[in-house]
C-alpha atoms as a PDB file:
ATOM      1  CA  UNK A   1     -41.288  56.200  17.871  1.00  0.00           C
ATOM      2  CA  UNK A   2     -37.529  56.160  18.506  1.00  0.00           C
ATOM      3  CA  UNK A   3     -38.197  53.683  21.133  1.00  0.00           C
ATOM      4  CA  UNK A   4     -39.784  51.292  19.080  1.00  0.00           C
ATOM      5  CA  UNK A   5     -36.995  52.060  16.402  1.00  0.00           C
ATOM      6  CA  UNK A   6     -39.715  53.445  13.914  1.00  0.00           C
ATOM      7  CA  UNK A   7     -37.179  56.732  13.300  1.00  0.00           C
ATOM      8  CA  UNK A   8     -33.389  56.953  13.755  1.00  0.00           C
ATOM      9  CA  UNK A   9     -34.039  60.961  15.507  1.00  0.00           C
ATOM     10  CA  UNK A  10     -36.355  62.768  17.257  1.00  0.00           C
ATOM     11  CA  UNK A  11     -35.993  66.108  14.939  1.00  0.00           C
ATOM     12  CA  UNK A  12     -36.217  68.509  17.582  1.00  0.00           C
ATOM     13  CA  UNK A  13     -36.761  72.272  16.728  1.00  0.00           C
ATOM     14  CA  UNK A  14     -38.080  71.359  13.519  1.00  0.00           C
ATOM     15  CA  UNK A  15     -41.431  72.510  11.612  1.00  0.00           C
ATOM     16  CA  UNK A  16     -44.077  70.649  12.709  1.00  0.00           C
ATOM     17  CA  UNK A  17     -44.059  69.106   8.878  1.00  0.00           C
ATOM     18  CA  UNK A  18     -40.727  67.577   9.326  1.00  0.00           C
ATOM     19  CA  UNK A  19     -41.355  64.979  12.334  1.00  0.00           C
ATOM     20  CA  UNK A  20     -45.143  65.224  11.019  1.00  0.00           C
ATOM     21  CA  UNK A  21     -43.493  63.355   7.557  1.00  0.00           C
ATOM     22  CA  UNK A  22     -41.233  61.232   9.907  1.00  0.00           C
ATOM     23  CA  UNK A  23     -44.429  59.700  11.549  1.00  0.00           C
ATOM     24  CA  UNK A  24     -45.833  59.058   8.548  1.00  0.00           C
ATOM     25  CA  UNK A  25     -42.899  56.921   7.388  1.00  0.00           C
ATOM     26  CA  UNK A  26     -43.139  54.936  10.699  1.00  0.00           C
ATOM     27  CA  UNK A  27     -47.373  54.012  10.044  1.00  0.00           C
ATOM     28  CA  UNK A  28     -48.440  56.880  12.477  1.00  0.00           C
ATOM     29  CA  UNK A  29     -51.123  59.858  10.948  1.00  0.00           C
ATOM     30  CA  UNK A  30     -52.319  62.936  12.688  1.00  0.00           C
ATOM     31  CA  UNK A  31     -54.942  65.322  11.376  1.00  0.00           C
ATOM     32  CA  UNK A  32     -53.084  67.967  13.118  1.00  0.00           C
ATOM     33  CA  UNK A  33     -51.475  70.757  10.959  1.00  0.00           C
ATOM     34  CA  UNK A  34     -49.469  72.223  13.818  1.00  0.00           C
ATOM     35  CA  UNK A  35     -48.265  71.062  17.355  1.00  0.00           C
ATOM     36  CA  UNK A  36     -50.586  72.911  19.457  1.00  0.00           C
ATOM     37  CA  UNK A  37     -53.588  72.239  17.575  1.00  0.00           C
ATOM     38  CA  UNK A  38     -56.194  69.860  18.899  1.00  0.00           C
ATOM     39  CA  UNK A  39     -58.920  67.327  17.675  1.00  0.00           C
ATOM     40  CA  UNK A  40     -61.619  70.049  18.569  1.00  0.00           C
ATOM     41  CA  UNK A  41     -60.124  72.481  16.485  1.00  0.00           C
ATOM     42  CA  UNK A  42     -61.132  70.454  13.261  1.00  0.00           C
ATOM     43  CA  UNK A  43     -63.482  72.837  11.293  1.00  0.00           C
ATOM     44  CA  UNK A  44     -66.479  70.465  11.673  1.00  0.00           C
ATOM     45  CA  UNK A  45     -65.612  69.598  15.397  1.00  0.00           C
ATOM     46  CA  UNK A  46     -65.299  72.776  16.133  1.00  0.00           C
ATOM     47  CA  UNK A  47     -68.407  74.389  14.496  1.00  0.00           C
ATOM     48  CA  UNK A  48     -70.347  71.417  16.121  1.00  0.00           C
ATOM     49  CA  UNK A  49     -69.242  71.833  19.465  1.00  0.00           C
ATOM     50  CA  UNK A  50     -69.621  75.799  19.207  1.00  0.00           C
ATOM     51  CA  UNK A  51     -73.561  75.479  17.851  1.00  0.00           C
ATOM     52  CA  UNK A  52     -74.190  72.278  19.950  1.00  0.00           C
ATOM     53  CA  UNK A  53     -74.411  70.790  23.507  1.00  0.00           C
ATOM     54  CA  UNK A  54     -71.791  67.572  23.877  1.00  0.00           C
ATOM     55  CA  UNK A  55     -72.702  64.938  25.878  1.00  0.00           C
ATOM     56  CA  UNK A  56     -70.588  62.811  27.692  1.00  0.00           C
ATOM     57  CA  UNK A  57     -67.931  62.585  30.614  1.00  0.00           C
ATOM     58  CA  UNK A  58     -64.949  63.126  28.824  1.00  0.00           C
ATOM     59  CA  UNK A  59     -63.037  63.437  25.238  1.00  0.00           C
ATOM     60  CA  UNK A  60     -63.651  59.811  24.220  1.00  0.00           C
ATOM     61  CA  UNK A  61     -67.433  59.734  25.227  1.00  0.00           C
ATOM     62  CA  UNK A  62     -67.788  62.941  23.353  1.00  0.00           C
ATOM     63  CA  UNK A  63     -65.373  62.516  20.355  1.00  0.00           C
ATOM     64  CA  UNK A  64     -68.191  59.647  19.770  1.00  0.00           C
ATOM     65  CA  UNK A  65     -71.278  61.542  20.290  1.00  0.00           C
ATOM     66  CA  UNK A  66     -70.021  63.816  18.009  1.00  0.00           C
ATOM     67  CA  UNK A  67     -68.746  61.442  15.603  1.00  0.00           C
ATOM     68  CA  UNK A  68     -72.313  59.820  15.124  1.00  0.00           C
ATOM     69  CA  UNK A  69     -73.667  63.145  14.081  1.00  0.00           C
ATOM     70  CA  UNK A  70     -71.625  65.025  11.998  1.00  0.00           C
ATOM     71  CA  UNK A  71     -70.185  63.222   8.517  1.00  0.00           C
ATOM     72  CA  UNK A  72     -66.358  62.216   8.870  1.00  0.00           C
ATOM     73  CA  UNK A  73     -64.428  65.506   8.788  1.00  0.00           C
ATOM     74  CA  UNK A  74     -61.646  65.643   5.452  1.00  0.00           C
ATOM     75  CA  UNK A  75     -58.722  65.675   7.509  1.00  0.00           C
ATOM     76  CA  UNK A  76     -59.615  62.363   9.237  1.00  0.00           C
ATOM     77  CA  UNK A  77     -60.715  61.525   6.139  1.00  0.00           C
ATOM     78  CA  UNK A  78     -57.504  61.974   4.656  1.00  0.00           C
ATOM     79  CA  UNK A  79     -55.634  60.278   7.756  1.00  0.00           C
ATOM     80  CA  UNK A  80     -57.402  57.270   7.622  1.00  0.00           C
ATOM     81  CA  UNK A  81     -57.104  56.800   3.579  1.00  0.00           C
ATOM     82  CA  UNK A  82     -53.211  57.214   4.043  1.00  0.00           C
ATOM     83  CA  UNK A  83     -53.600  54.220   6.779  1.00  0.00           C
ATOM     84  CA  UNK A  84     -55.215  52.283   4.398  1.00  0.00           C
ATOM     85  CA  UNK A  85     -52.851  52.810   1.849  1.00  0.00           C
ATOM     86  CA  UNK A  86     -50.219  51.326   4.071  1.00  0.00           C
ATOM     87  CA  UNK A  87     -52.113  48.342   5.341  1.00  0.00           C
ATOM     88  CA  UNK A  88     -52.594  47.941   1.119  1.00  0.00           C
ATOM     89  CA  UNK A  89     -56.244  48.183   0.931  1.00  0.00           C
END
């Protein structure tokens, strides 16, 4: 994002909230809550993939597979309505 001149500095060191916020700014969302958490950690990811078998090859093919059976999970819920906000729908 500094590359593209979306923030003035990478906040290095920081909470994860701070460059979390500074992404935000720039039009870029995360679901994460932390900067070692993954996608699979999501609650309903998670519990889906620890009660289910997950087809496909790799994360994309199954990120789908899984996102055609389980209802959209609130924190991507929440990522995509900020989105929206800024595209001013």
């Amino acid at each position: 994002m500094k590359d593209l001149a979306l923030i003035d500095k990478v906040p290095y060191g920081a909470s994860f909230e701070e460059p979390k916020a500074l992404a935000e700014k720039a039009g870029v969302y995360t679901a994460n809550t932390s900067s070692t958490e993954k996608y699979e950690d999501i609650p309903g990811i998670k519990n889906y993939k620890n009660n289910n078998t997950v087809l496909g090859d790799g994360k994309v093919q199954q990120g789908h597979y899984i996102a055609a059976r389980i209802p959209c999970p609130k924190e991507v819920e929440e990522m995509l309505r900020l989105a929206l906000q800024r595209l001013g729908k």
